[in-house]
C-alpha atoms as a PDB file:
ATOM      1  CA  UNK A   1       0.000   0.000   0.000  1.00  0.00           C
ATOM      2  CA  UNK A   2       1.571   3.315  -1.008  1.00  0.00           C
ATOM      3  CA  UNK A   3       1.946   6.262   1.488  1.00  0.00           C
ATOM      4  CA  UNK A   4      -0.941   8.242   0.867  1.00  0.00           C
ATOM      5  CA  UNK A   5      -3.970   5.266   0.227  1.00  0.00           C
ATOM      6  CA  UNK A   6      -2.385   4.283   4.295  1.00  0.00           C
ATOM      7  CA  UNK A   7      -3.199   7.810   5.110  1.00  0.00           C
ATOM      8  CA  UNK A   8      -6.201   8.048   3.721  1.00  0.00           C
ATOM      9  CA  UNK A   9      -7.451   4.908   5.477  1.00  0.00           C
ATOM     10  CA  UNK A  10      -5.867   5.855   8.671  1.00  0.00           C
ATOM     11  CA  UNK A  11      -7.705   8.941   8.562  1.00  0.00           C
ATOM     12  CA  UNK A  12     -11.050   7.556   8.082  1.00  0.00           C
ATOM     13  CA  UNK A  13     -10.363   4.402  10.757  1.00  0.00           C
ATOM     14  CA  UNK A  14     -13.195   5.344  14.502  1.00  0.00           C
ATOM     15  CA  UNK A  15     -10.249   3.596  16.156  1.00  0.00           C
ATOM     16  CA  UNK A  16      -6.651   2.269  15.671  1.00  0.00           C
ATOM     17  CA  UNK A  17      -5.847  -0.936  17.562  1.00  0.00           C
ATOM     18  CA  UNK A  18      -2.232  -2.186  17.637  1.00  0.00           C
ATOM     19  CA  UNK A  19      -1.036  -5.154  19.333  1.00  0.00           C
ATOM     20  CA  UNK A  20       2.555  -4.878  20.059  1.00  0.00           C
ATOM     21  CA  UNK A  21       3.464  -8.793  19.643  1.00  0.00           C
ATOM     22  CA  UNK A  22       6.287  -9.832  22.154  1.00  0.00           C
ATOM     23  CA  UNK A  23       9.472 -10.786  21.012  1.00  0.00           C
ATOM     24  CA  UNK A  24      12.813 -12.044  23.475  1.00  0.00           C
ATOM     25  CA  UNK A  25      14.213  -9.005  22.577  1.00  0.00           C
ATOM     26  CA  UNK A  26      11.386  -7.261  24.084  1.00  0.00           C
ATOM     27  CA  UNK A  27      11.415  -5.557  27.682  1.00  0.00           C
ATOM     28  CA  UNK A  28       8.789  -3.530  29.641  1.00  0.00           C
ATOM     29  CA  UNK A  29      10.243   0.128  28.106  1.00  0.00           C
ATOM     30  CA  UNK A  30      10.569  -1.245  24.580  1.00  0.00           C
ATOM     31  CA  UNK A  31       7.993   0.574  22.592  1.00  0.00           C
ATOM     32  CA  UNK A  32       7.696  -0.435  18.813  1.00  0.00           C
ATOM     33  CA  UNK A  33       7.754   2.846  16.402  1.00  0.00           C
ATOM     34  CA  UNK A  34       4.709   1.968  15.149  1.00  0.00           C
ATOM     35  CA  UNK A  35       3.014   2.968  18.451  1.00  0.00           C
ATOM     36  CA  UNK A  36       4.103   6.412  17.422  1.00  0.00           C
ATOM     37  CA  UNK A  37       3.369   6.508  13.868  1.00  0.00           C
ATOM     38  CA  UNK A  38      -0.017   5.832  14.417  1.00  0.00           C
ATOM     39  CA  UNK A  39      -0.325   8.094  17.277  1.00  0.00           C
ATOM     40  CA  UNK A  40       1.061  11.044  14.692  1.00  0.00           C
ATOM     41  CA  UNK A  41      -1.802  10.523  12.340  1.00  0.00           C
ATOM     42  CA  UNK A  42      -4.322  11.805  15.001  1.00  0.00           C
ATOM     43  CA  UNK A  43      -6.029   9.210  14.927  1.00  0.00           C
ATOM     44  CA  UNK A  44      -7.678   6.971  18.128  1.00  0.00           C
ATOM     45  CA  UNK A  45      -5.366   4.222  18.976  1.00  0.00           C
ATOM     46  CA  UNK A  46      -5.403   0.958  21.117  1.00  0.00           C
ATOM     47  CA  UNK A  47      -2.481  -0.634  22.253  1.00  0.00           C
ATOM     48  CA  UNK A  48      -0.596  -2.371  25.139  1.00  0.00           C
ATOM     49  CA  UNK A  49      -0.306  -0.920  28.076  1.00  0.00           C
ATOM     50  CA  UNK A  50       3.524  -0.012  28.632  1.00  0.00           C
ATOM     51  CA  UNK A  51       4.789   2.221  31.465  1.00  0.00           C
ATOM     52  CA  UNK A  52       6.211   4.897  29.501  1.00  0.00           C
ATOM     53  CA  UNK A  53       2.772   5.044  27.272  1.00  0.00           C
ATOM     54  CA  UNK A  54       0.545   5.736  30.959  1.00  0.00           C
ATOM     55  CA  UNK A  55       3.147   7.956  31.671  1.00  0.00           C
ATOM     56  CA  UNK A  56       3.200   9.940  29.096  1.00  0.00           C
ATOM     57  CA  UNK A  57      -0.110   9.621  27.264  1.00  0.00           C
ATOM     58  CA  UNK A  58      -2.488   9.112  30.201  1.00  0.00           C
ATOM     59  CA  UNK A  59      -5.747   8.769  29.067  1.00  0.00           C
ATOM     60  CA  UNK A  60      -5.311  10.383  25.707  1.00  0.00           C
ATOM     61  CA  UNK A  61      -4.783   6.731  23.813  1.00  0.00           C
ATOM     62  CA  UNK A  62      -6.771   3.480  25.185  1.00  0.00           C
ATOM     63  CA  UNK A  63      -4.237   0.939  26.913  1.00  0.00           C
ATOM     64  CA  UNK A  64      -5.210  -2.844  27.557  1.00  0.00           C
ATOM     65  CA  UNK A  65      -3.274  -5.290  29.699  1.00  0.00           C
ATOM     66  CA  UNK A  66      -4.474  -8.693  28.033  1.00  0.00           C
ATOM     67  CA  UNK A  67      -6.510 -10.028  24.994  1.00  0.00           C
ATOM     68  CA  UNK A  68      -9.959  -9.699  27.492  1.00  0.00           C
ATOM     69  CA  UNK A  69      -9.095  -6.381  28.534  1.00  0.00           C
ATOM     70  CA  UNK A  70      -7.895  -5.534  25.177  1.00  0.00           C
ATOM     71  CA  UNK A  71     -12.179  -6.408  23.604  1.00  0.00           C
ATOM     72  CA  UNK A  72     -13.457  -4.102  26.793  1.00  0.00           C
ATOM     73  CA  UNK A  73     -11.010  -1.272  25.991  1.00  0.00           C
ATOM     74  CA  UNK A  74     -11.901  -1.362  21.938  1.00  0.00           C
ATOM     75  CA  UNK A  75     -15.713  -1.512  22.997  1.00  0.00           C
ATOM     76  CA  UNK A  76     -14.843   1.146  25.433  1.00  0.00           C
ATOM     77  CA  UNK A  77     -13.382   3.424  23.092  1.00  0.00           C
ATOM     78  CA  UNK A  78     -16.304   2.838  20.286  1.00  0.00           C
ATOM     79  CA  UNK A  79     -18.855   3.375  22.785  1.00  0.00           C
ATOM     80  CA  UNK A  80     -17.460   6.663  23.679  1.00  0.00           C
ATOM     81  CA  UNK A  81     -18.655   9.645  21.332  1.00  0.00           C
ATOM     82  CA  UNK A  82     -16.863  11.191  18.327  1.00  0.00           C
ATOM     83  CA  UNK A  83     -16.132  14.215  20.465  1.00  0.00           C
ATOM     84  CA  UNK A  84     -13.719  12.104  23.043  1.00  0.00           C
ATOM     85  CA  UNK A  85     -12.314  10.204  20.722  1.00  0.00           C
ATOM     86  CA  UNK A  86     -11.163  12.836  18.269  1.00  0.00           C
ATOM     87  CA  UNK A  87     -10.286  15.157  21.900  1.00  0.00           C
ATOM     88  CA  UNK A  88      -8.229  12.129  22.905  1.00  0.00           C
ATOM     89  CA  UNK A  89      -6.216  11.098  19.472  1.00  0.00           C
ATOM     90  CA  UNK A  90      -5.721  14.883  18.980  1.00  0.00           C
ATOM     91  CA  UNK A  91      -4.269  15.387  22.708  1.00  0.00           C
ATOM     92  CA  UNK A  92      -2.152  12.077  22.204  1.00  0.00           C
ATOM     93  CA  UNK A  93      -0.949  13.072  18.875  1.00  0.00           C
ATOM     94  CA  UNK A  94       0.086  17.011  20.931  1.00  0.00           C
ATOM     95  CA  UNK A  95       1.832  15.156  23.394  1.00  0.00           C
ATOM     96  CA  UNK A  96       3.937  13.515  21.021  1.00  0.00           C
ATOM     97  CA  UNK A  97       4.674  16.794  19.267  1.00  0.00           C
ATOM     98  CA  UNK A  98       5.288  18.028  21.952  1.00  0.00           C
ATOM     99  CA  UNK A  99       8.225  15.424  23.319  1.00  0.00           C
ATOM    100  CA  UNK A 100       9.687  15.334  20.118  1.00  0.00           C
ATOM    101  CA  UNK A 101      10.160  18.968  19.926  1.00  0.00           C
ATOM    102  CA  UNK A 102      11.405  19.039  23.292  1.00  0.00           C
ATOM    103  CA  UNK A 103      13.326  16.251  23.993  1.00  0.00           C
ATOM    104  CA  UNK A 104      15.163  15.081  21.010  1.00  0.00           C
ATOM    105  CA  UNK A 105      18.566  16.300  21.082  1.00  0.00           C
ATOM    106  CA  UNK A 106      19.182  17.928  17.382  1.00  0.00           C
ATOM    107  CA  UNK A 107      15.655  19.701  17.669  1.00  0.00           C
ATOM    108  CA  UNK A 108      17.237  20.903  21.212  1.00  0.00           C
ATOM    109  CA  UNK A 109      20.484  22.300  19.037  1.00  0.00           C
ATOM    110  CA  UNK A 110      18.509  23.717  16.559  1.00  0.00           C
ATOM    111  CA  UNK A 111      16.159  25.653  19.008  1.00  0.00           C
ATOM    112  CA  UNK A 112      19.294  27.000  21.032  1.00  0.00           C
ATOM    113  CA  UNK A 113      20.759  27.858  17.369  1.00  0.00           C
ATOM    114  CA  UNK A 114      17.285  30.275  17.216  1.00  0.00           C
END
């Protein structure tokens, strides 16, 4: 699928849910990329619960612990109205703008360069 038909879908998806499969390489802070990318789209996302996602996202993406938790929290988040979920994906997708204008050392360079 080329770039721009995955936006397009992305953009018209109620909710994103991503299962972050474990690997042995895997440990509690490891947090796949993808996680990211689809939080950047602004869209609703579903995923594992990590410690450094409830830390820094709160409430602004939908976390599940286990495959039973993981049906509540998807019926959860398409029970809830438009309204949250858009609030919530946008908020998610700030907070990520936010840390990676913040906290990535280059951008840091660049901004003391300014």
């Amino acid at each position: 699928m080329d770039e721009q038909k995955r936006i397009d879908e992305l953009k018209k998806a109620k909710v994103i849910v991503y299962e972050m499969g474990k690997t042995d390489s895997d440990d509690e802070s490891y947090i796949p990329y993808a996680v990211f990318d689809l939080i950047s789209y602004g869209r609703p996302v579903i995923t594992n619960r990590k410690l450094l996602l409830d830390m820094y996202f709160g409430d602004r993406i939908w976390l599940f612990d286990e495959l039973n938790s993981m049906i509540l929290t998807t019926e959860q988040a398409l029970n809830s109205s438009d309204k949250i979920r858009e609030k919530k994906a946008i908020q998610a997708r700030n907070v990520l703008n936010d840390f990676f204008d913040i906290n990535v050392p280059f951008i840091q360079k660049i901004k003391l360069k300014n």
